[in-house]
Structure formats: C-alpha cells, structure tokens
Protein backbone atom coordinates (compact mmCIF):
# COMPACT_ATOMS: atom_id res chain seq x y z
CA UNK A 1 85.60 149.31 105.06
CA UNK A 2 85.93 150.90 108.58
CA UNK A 3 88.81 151.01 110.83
CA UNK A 4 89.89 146.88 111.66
CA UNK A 5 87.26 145.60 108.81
CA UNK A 6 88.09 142.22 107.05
CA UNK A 7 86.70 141.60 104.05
CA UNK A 8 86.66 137.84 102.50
CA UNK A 9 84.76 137.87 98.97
CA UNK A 10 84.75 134.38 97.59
CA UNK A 11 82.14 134.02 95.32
CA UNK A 12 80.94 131.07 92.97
CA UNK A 13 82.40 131.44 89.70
CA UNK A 14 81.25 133.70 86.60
CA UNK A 15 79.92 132.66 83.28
CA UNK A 16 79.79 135.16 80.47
CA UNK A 17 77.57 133.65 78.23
CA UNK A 18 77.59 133.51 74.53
CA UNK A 19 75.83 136.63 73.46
CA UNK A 20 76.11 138.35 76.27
CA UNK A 21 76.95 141.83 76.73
CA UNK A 22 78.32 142.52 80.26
CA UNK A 23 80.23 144.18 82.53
CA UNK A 24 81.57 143.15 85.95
CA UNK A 25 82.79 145.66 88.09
CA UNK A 26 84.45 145.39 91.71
CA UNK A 27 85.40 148.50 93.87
CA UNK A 28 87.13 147.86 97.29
CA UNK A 29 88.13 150.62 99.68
CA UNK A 30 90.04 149.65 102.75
CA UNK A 31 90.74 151.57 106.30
CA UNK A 32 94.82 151.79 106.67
CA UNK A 33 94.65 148.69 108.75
CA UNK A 34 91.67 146.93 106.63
CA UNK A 35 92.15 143.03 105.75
CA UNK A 36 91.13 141.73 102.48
CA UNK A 37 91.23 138.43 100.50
CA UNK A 38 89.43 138.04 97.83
CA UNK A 39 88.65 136.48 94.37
CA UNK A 40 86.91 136.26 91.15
CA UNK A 41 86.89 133.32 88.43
CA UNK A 42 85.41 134.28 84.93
CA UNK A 43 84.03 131.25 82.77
CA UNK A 44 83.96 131.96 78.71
CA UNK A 45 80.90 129.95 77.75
CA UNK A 46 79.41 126.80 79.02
CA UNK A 47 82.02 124.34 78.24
CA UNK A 48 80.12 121.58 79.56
CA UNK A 49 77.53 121.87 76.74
CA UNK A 50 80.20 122.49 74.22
CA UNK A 51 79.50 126.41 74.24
CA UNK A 52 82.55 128.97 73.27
CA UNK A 53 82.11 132.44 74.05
CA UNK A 54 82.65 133.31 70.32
CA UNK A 55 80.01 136.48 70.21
CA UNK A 56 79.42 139.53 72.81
CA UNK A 57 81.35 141.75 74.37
CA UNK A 58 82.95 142.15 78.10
CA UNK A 59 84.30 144.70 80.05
CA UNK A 60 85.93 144.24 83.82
CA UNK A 61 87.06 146.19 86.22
CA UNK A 62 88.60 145.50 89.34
CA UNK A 63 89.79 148.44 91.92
CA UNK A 64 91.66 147.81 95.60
CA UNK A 65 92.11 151.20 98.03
CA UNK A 66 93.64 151.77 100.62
CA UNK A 67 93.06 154.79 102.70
CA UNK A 68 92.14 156.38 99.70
CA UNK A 69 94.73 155.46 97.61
CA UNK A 70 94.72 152.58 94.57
CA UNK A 71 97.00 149.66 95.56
CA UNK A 72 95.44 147.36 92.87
CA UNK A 73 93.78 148.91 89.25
CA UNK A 74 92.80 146.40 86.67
CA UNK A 75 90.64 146.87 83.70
CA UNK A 76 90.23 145.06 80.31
CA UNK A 77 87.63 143.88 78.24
CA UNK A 78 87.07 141.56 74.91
CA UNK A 79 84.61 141.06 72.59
CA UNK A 80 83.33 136.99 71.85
CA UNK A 81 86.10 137.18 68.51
CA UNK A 82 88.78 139.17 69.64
CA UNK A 83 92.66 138.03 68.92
CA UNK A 84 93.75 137.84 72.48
CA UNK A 85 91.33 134.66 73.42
CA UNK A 86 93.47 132.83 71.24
CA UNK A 87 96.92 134.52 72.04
CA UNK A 88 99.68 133.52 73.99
CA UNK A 89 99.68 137.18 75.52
CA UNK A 90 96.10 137.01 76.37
CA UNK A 91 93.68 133.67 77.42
CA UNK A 92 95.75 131.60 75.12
CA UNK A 93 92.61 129.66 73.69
CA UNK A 94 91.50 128.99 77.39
CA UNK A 95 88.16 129.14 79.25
CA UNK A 96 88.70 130.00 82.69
CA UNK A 97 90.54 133.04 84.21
CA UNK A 98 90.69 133.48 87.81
CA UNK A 99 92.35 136.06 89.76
CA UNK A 100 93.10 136.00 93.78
CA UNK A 101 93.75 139.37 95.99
CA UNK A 102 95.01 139.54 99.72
CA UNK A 103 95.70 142.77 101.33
CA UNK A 104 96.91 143.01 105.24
CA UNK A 105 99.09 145.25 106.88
CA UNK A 106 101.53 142.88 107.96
CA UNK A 107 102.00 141.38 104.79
CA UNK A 108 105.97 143.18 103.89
CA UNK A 109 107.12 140.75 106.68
CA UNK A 110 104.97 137.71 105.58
CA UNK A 111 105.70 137.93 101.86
CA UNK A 112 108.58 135.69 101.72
CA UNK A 113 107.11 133.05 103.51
CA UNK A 114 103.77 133.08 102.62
CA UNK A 115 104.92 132.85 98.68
CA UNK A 116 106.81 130.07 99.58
CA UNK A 117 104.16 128.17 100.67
CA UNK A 118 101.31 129.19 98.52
CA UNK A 119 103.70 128.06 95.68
CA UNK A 120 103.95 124.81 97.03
CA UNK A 121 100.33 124.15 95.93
CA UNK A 122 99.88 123.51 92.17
CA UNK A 123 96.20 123.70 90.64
CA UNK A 124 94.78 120.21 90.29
CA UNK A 125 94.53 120.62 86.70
CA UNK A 126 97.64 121.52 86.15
CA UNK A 127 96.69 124.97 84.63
CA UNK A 128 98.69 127.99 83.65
CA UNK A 129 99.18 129.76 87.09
CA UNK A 130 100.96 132.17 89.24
CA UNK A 131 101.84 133.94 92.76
CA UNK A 132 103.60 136.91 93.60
CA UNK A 133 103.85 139.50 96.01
CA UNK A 134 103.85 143.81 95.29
CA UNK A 135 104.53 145.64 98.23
CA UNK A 136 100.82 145.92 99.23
CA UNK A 137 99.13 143.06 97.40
CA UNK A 138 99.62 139.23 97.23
CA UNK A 139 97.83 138.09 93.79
CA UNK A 140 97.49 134.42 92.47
CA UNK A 141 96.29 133.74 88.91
CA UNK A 142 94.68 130.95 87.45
CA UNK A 143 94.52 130.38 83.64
CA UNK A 144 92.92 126.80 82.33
CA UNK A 145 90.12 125.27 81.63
CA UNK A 146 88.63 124.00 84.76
CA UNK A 147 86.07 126.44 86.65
CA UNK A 148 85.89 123.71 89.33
CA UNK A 149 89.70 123.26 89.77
CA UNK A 150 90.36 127.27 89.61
CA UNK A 151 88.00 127.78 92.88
CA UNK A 152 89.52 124.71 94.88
CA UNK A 153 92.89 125.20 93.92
CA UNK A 154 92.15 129.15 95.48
CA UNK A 155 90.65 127.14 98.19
CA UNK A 156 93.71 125.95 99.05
CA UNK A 157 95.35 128.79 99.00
CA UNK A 158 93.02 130.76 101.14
CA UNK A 159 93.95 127.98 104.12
CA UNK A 160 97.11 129.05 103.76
CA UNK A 161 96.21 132.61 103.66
CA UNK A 162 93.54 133.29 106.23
CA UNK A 163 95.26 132.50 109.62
CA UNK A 164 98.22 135.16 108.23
CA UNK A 165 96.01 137.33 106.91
CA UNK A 166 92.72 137.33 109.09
CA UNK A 167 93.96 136.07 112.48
CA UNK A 168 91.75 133.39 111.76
CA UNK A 169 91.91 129.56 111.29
CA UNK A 170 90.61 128.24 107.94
CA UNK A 171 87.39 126.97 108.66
CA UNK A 172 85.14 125.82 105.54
CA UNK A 173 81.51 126.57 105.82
CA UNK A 174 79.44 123.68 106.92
CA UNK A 175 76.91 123.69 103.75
CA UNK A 176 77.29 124.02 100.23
CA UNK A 177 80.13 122.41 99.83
CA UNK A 178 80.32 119.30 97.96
CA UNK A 179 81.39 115.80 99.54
CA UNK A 180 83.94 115.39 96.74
CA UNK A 181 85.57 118.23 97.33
CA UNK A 182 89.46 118.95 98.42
CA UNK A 183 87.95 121.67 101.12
CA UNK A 184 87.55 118.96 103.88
C-alpha cells in the first residue's frame, strides 16, 4: 500500500470443507505510515449440518510488512485428523478460529488504552479469546464454536478500533447486514 493507504479487510467468514484440500494465503505490505485492520475467521466443517472437518488437509499463511520489513509472520497447517484439533495446545476440539490484525503508526502511545478497552468486550459466546499488543501489531483471537459470534464480537472491536486507528468513525455499511445483528 502507498504512502497514507488504509487498508480494512473484513471479510465473511471461511469454511474449509470436509475433503477439501486448501490453502489460504494473505500477504500485506504497508508504506511506513500505512493503516491496517484486518481479519480472518476459519470455519472447520459445516457445523450446522452436523459436518466435522475430519478429512483433508490445510495450509495458511498470513504475512504483515511494513516498509519492507515483516511485523506479523504466521503459518500453520492441519490435516482433517491431526492431534492438535483436539488439543489443548491447538483448536482444543473447536470449530471456529478467528484472528484480528491492526497496524497504525501511532499505536506505541495508544496501546495501553486501546487494550483496555477492547478487553472490556467479551465474545457473546463466551469463547476462548484474547488481546494483546507487540510493539507494531494489536492482535485479537477468537477460539469457539460460533462463526456468527467470532465476526460480531470483532465487530465490536473494530468500533473501538477504527476512529484510533483510521481517523475514522465506525460506521457499519448500510446493506448486508442483518436486522438481528449487534452492529446497529
């Protein structure tokens, strides 16, 4: 991204089906005084027609520069039977993973605050999660069960985020959202 970019990526959740063989891969490369807020939500299987992702095999990758230089490297993959769904080091026998990025200059002299307020907000669903801040990155994880709860409760934490990070208010897109949800 360019000198002064922002860069919001807030996509629908992913669903690795049952079988599948796939690979999701994410590059972003940021200017020195590039804005970025991001996030992803990976769904094992359909759990609303009872389907585990019990065969298959998936690899991610996820990759944050700036001005060159890696401020955020993550790679891992799993194959539909492999030990770490289940363990308490891994997905822990959940479903739904969900990872949040925000990147902005400013952020050494917002960290304090900002944690203290995006840790205010639990998940709905009262899922696995956490917040923390490295020197150049604020990340949020989600681990549960919920695809629906994962994206609102990042939702919520992108209101909080946006005006600090983007110099914007948090305004939610007039369609696609649903009635029911906590956006409005």
């Amino acid at each position: 991204m360019g000198e002064g970019a922002t860069l919001e990526w807030l996509p629908q959740e992913s669903i690795v089906f049952d079988g599948a063989l796939a690979r999701m891969e994410t590059r972003v490369k940021l200017a020195v005084d590039s804005r970025f807020i991001g996030w992803d939500i990976l769904c094992l299987g359909r759990a609303a027609a009872g389907e585990r992702f019990t065969n298959g095999h998936f690899g991610l990758f996820l990759q944050v520069d700036r001005d060159n230089r890696p401020i955020w490297l993550e790679r891992g993959q799993f194959a539909g039977n492999d030990p770490m769904l289940a363990s308490p080091a891994g997905w822990s026998g959940h479903t739904v993973c969900g990872t949040l990025l925000c990147t902005f200059p400013e952020l050494p002299q917002h960290a304090a605050a900002l944690l203290e307020a995006l840790r205010a907000v639990p998940p709905a669903d009262a899922a696995l999660h956490g917040i923390t801040a490295l020197p150049d990155m604020l990340i949020a994880r989600y681990l549960g069960d919920n695809s629906e709860a994962a994206r609102l409760w990042f939702a919520d934490l992108w209101k909080i985020l946006r005006p600090a990070c983007c110099s914007r208010p948090a305004v939610i897109p007039a369609s696609g959202i649903p009635e029911e949800s906590s956006w409005n």
